[in-house]
N, C-alpha and C. Protein backbone atom coordinates (compact mmCIF):
# COMPACT_ATOMS: atom_id res chain seq x y z
N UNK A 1 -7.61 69.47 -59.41
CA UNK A 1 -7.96 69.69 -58.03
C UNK A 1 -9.45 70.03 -57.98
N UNK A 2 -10.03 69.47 -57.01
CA UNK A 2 -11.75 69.85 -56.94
C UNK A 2 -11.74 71.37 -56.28
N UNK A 3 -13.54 71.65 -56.53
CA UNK A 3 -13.73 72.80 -56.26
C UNK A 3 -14.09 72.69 -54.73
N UNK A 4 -13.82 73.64 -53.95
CA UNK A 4 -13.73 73.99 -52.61
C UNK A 4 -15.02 74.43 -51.99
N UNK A 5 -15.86 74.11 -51.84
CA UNK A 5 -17.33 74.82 -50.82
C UNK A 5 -16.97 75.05 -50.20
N UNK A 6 -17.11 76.73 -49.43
CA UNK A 6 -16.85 76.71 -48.39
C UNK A 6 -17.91 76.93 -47.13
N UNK A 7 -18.73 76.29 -47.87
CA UNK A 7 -20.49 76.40 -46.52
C UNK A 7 -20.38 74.89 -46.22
N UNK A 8 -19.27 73.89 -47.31
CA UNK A 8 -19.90 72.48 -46.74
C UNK A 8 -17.80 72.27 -45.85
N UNK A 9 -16.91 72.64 -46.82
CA UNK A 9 -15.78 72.19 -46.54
C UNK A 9 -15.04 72.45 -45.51
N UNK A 10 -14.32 71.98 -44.94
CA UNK A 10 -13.37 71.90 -43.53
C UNK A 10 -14.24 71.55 -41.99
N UNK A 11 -13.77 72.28 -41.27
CA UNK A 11 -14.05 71.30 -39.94
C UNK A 11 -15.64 72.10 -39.35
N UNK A 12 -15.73 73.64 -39.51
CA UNK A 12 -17.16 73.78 -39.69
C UNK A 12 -17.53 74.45 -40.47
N UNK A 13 -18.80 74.26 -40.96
CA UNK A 13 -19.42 74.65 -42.31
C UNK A 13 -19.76 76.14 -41.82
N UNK A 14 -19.90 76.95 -43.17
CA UNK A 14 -20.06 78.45 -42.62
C UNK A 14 -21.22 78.87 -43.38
N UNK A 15 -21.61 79.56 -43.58
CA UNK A 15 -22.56 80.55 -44.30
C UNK A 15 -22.04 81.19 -45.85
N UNK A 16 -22.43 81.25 -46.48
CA UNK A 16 -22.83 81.75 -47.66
C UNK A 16 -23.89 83.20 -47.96
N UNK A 17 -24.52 82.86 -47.08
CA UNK A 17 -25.89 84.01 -46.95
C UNK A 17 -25.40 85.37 -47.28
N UNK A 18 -24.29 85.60 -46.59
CA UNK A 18 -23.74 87.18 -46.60
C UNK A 18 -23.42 87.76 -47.89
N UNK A 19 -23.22 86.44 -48.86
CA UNK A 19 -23.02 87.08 -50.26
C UNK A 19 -24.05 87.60 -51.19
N UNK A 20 -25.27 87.55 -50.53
CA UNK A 20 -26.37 87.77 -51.50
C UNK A 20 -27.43 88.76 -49.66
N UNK A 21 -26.84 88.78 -48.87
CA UNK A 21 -27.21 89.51 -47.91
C UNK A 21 -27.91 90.45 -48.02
N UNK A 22 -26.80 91.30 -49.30
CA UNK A 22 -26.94 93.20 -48.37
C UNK A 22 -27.72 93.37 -50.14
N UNK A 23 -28.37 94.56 -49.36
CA UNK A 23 -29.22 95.89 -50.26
C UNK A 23 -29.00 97.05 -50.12
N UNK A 24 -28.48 97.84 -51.21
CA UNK A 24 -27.83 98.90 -50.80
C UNK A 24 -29.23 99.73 -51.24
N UNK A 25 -29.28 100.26 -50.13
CA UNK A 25 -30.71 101.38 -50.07
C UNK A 25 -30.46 102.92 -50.50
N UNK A 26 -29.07 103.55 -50.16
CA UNK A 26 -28.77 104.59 -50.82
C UNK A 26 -27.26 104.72 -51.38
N UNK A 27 -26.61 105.51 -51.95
CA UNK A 27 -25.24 105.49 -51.69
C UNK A 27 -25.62 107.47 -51.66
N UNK A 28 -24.07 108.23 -51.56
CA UNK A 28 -24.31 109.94 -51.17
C UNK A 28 -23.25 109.60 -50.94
N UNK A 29 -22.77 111.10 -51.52
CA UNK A 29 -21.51 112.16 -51.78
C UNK A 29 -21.45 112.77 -50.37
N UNK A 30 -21.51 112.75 -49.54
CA UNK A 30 -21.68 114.69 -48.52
C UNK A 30 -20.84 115.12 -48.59
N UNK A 31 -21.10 116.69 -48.88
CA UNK A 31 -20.13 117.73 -49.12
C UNK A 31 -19.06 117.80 -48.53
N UNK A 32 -19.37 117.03 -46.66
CA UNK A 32 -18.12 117.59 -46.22
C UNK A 32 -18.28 116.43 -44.77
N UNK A 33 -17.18 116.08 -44.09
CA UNK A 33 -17.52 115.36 -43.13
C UNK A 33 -17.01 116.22 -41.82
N UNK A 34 -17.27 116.54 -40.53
CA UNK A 34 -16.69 117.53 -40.07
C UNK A 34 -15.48 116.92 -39.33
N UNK A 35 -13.97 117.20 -39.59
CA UNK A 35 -13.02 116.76 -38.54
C UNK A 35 -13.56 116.31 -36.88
N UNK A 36 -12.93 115.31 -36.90
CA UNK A 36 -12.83 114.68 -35.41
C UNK A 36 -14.09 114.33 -35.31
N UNK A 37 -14.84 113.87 -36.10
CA UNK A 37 -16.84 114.09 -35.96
C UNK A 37 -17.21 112.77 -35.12
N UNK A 38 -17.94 113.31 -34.50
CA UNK A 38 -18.79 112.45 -33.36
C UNK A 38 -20.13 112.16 -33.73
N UNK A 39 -19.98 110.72 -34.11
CA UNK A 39 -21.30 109.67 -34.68
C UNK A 39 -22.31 109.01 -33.52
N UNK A 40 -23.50 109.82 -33.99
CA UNK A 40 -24.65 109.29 -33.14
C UNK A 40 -25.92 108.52 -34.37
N UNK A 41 -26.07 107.23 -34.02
CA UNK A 41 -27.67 106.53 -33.78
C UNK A 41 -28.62 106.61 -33.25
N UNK A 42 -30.16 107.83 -34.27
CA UNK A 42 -31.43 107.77 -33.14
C UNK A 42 -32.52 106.96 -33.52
N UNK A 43 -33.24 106.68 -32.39
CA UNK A 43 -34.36 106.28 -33.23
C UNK A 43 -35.19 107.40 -33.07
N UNK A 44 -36.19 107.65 -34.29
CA UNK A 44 -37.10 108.82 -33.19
C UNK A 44 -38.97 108.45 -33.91
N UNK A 45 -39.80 108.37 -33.49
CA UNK A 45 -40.84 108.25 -33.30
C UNK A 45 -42.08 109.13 -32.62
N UNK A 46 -42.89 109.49 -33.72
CA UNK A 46 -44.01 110.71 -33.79
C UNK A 46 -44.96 109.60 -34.32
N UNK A 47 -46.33 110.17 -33.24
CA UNK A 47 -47.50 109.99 -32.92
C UNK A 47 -47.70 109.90 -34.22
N UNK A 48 -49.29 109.30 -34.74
CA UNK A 48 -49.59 109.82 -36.10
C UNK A 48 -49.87 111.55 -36.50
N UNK A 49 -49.73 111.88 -37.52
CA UNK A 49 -50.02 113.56 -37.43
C UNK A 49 -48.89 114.31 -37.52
N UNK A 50 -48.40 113.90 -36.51
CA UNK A 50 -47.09 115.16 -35.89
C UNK A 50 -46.84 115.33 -36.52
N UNK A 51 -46.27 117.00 -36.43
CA UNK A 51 -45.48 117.97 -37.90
C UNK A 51 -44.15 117.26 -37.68
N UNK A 52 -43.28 116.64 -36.42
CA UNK A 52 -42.30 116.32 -36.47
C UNK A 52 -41.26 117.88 -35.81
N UNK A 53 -39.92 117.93 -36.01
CA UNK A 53 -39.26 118.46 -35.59
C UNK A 53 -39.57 120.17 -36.43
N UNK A 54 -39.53 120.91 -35.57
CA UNK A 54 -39.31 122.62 -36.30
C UNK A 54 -38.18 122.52 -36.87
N UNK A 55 -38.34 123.84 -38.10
CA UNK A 55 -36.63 123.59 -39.13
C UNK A 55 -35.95 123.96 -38.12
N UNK A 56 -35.20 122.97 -38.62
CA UNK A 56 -33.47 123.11 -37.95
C UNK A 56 -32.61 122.90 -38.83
N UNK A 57 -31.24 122.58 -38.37
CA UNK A 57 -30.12 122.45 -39.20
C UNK A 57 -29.18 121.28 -37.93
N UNK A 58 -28.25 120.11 -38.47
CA UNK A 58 -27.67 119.76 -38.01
C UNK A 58 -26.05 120.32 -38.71
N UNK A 59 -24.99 119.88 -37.51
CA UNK A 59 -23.69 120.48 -37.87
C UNK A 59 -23.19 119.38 -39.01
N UNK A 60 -23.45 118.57 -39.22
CA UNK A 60 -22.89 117.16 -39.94
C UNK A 60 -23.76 116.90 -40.74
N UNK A 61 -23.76 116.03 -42.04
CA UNK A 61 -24.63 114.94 -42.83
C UNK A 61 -25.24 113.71 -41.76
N UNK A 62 -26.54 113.30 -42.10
CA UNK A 62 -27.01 112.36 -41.77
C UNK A 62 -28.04 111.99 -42.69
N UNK A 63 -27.77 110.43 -42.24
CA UNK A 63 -28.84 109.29 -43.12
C UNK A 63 -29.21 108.45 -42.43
N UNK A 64 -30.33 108.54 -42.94
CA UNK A 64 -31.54 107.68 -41.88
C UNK A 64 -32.31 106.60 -42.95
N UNK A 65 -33.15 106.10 -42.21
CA UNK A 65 -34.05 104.87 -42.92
C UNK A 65 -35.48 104.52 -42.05
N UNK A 66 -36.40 104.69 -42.77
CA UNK A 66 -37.93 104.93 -41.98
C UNK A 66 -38.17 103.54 -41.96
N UNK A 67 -38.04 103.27 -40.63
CA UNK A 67 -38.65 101.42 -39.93
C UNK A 67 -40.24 101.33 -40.64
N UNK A 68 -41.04 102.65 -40.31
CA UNK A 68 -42.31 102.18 -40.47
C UNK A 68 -43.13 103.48 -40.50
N UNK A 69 -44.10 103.63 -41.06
CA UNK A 69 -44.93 104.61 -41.57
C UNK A 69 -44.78 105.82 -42.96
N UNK A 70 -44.81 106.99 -42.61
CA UNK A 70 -44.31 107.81 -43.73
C UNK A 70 -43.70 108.86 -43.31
N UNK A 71 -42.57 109.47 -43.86
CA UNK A 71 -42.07 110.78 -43.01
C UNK A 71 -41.90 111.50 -44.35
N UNK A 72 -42.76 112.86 -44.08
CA UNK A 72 -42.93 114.39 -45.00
C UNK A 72 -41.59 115.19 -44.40
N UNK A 73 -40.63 115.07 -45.52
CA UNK A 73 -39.43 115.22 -46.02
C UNK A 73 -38.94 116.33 -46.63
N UNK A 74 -38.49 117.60 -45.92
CA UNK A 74 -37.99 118.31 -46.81
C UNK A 74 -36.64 119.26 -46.56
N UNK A 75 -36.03 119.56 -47.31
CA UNK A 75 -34.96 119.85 -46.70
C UNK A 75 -34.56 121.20 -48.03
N UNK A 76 -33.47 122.08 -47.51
CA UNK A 76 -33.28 123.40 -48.58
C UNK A 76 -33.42 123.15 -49.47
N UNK A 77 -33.37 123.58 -50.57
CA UNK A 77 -33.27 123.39 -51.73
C UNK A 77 -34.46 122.52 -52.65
N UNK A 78 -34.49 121.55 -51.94
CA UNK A 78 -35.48 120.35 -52.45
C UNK A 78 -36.60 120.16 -52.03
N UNK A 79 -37.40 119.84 -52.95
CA UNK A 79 -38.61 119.81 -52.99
C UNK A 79 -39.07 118.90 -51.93
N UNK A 80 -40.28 118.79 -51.04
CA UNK A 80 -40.73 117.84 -49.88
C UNK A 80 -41.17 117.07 -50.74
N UNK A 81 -40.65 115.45 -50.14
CA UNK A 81 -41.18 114.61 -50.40
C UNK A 81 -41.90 113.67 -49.08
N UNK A 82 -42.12 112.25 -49.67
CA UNK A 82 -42.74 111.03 -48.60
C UNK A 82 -41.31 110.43 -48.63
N UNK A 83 -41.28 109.89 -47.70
CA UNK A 83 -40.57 108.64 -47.36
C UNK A 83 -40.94 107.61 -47.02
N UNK A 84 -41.19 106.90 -47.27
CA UNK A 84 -41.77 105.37 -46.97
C UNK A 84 -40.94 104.67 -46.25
N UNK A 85 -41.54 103.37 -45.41
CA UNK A 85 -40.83 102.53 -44.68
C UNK A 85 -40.50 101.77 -45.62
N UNK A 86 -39.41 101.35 -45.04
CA UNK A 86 -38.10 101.02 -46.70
C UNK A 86 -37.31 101.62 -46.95
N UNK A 87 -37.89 102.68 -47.07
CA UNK A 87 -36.67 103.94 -47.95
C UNK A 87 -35.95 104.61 -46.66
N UNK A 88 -34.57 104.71 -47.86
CA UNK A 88 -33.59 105.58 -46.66
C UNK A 88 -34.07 106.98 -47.23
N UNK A 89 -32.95 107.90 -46.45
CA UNK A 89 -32.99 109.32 -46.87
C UNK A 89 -31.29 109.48 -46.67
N UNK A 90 -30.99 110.88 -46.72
CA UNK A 90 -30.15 111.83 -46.13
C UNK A 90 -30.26 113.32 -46.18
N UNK A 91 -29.24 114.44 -45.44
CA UNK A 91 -29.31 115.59 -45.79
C UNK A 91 -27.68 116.09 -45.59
N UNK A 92 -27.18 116.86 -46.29
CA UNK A 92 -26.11 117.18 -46.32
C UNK A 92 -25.26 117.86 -44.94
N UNK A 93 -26.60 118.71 -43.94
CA UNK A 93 -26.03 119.54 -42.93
C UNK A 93 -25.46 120.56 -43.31
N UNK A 94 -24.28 120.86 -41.88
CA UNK A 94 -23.58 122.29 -42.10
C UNK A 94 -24.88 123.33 -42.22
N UNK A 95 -24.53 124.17 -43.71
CA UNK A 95 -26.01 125.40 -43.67
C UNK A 95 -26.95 125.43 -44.58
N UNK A 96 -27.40 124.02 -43.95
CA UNK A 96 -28.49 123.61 -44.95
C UNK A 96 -29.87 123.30 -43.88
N UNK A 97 -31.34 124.13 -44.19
CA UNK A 97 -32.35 124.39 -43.16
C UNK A 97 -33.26 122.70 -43.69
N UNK A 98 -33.29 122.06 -42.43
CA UNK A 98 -34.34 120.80 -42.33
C UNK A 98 -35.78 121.49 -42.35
N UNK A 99 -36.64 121.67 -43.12
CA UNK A 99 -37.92 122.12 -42.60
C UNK A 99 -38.63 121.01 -42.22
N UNK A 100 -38.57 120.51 -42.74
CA UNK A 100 -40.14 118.96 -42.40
C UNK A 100 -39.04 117.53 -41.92
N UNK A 101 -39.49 116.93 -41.22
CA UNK A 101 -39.97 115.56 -40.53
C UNK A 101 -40.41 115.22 -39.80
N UNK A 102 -41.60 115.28 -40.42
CA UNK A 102 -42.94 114.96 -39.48
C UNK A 102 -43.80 113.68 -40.05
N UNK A 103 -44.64 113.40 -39.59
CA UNK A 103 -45.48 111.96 -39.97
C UNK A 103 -46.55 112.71 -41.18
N UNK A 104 -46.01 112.23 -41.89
CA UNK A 104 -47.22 112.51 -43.08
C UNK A 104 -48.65 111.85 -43.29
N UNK A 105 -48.56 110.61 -41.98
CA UNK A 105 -50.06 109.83 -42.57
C UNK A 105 -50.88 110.10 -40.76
N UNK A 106 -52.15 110.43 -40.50
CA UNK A 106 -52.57 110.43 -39.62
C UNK A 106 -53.47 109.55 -38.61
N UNK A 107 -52.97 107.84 -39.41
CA UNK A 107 -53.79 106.97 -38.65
C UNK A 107 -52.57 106.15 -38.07
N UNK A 108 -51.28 106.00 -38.59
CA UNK A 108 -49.92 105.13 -37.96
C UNK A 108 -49.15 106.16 -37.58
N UNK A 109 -48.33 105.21 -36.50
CA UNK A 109 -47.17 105.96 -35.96
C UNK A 109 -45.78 106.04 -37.33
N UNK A 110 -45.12 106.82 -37.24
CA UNK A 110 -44.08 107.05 -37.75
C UNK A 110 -42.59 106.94 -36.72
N UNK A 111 -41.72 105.77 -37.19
CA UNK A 111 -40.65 105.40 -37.05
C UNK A 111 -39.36 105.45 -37.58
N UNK A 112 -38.51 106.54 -37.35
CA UNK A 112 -37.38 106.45 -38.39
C UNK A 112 -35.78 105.98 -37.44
N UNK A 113 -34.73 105.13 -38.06
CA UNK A 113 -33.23 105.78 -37.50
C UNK A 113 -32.75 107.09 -38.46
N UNK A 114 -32.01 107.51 -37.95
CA UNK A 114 -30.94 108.27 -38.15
C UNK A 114 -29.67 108.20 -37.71
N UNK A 115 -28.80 108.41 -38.54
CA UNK A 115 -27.14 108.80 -37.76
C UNK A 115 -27.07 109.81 -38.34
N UNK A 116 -25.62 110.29 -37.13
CA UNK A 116 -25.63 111.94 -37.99
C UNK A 116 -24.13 111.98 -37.52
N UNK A 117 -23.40 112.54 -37.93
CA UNK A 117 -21.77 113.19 -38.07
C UNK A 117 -21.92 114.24 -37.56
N UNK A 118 -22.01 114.82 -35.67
CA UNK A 118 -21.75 115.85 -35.40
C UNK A 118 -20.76 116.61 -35.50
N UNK A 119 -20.65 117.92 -35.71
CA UNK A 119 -19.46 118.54 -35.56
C UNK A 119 -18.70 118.26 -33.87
N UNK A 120 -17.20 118.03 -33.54
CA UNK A 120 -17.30 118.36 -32.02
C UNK A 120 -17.43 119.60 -31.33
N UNK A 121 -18.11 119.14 -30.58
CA UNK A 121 -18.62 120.72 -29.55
C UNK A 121 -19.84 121.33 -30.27
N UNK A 122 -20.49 120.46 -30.73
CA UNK A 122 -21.88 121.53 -31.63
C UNK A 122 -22.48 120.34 -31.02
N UNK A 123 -23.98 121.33 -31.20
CA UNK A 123 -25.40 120.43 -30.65
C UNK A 123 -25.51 119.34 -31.83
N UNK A 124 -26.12 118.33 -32.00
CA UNK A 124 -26.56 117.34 -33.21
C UNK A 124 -28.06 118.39 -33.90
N UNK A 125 -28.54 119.22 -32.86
CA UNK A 125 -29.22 120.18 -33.68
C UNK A 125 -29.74 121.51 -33.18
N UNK A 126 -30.05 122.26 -34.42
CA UNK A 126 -30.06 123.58 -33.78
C UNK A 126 -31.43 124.41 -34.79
N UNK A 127 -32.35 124.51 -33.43
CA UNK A 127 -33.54 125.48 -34.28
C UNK A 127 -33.29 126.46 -34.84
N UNK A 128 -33.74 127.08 -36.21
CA UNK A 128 -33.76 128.00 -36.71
C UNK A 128 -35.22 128.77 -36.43
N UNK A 129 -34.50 130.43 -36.17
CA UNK A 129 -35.32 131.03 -35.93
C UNK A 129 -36.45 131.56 -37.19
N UNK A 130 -37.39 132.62 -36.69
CA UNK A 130 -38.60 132.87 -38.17
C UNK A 130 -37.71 134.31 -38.56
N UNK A 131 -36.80 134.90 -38.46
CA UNK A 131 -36.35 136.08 -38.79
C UNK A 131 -35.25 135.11 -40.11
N UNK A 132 -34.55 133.97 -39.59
CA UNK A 132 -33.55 133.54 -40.49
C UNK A 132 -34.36 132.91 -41.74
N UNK A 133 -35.56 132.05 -41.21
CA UNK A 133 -36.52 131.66 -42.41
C UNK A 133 -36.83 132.37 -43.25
N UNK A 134 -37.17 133.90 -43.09
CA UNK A 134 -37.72 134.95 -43.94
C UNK A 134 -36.64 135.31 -44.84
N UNK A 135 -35.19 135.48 -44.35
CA UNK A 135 -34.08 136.06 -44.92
C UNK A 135 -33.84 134.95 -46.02
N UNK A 136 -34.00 133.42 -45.71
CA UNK A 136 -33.58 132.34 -46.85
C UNK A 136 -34.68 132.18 -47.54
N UNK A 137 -35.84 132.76 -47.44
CA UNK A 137 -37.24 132.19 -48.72
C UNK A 137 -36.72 132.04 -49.91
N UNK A 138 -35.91 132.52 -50.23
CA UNK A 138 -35.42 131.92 -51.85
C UNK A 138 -34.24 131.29 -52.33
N UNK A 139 -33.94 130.03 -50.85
CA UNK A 139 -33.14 129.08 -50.77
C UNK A 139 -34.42 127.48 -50.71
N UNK A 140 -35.73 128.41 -50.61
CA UNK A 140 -36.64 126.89 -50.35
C UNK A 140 -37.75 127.03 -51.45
N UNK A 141 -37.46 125.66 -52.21
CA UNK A 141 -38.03 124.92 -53.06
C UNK A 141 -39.51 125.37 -53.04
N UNK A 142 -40.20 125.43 -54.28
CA UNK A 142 -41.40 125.67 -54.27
C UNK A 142 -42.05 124.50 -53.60
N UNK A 143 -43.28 125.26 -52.91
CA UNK A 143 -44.25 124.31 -52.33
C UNK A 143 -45.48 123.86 -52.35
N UNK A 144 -46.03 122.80 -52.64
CA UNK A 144 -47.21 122.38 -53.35
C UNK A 144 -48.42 123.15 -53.05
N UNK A 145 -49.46 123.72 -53.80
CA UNK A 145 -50.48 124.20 -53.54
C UNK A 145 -51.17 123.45 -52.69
């Protein structure tokens, strides 16, 4: 019996493309997903410069992927990094403090998505105050001279 194409064989030809399509940009564990969780898509976009968002904390994990520019990256525990357009990210949530995402380069705009796994009935985010920052200083990663 002959071999079967299936981009040329039967009544319309289909695609192939999808098999060599995808790039997997990250894979992640998160600790925890929150019951009944309510999934949001943002885009969000800072001027060149911008520090980006004050630490916060979201109730859920989210992972994002920077369309374009650079986003200064840091989150508990771990050390700040760049993110480049290309690169995904994530952060675990729950009680874990976002300090940085902000535009790290000051001549382009900075473009990222995000989704995030809200908890239900919780904000998608919540500022942390400078009394709670002081109490966790030795939950955050040393920081570059």
């Amino acid at each position: 019996m002959p071999d079967i194409d299936p981009a040329t064989d039967g009544p319309t030809p289909r695609s192939v493309a999808w098999q060599t399509a995808v790039t997997v940009l990250q894979e992640a564990a998160p600790p925890f997903i929150p019951a009944g969780a309510h999934v949001m898509t943002l885009v969000v976009e800072y001027p060149p410069g911008d520090p980006g968002t004050p630490p916060h904390r979201h109730s859920g994990p989210a992972f994002g992927f920077v369309v374009e520019g650079e986003m200064l990256l840091e989150v508990e525990g771990d050390p700040e990094r760049v993110v480049r357009a290309g690169e995904a990210f994530w952060e675990p949530g729950g009680d874990v403090i976002h300090y940085q995402d902000g535009n790290n380069r000051d001549d382009v705009p900075l473009r990222f998505t995000v989704t995030m796994l809200c908890e239900p009935g919780q904000p998608m985010l919540t500022l942390v105050d400078e009394q709670e920052l002081a109490q966790r200083t030795d939950r955050r990663a040393p920081r570059p001279s």
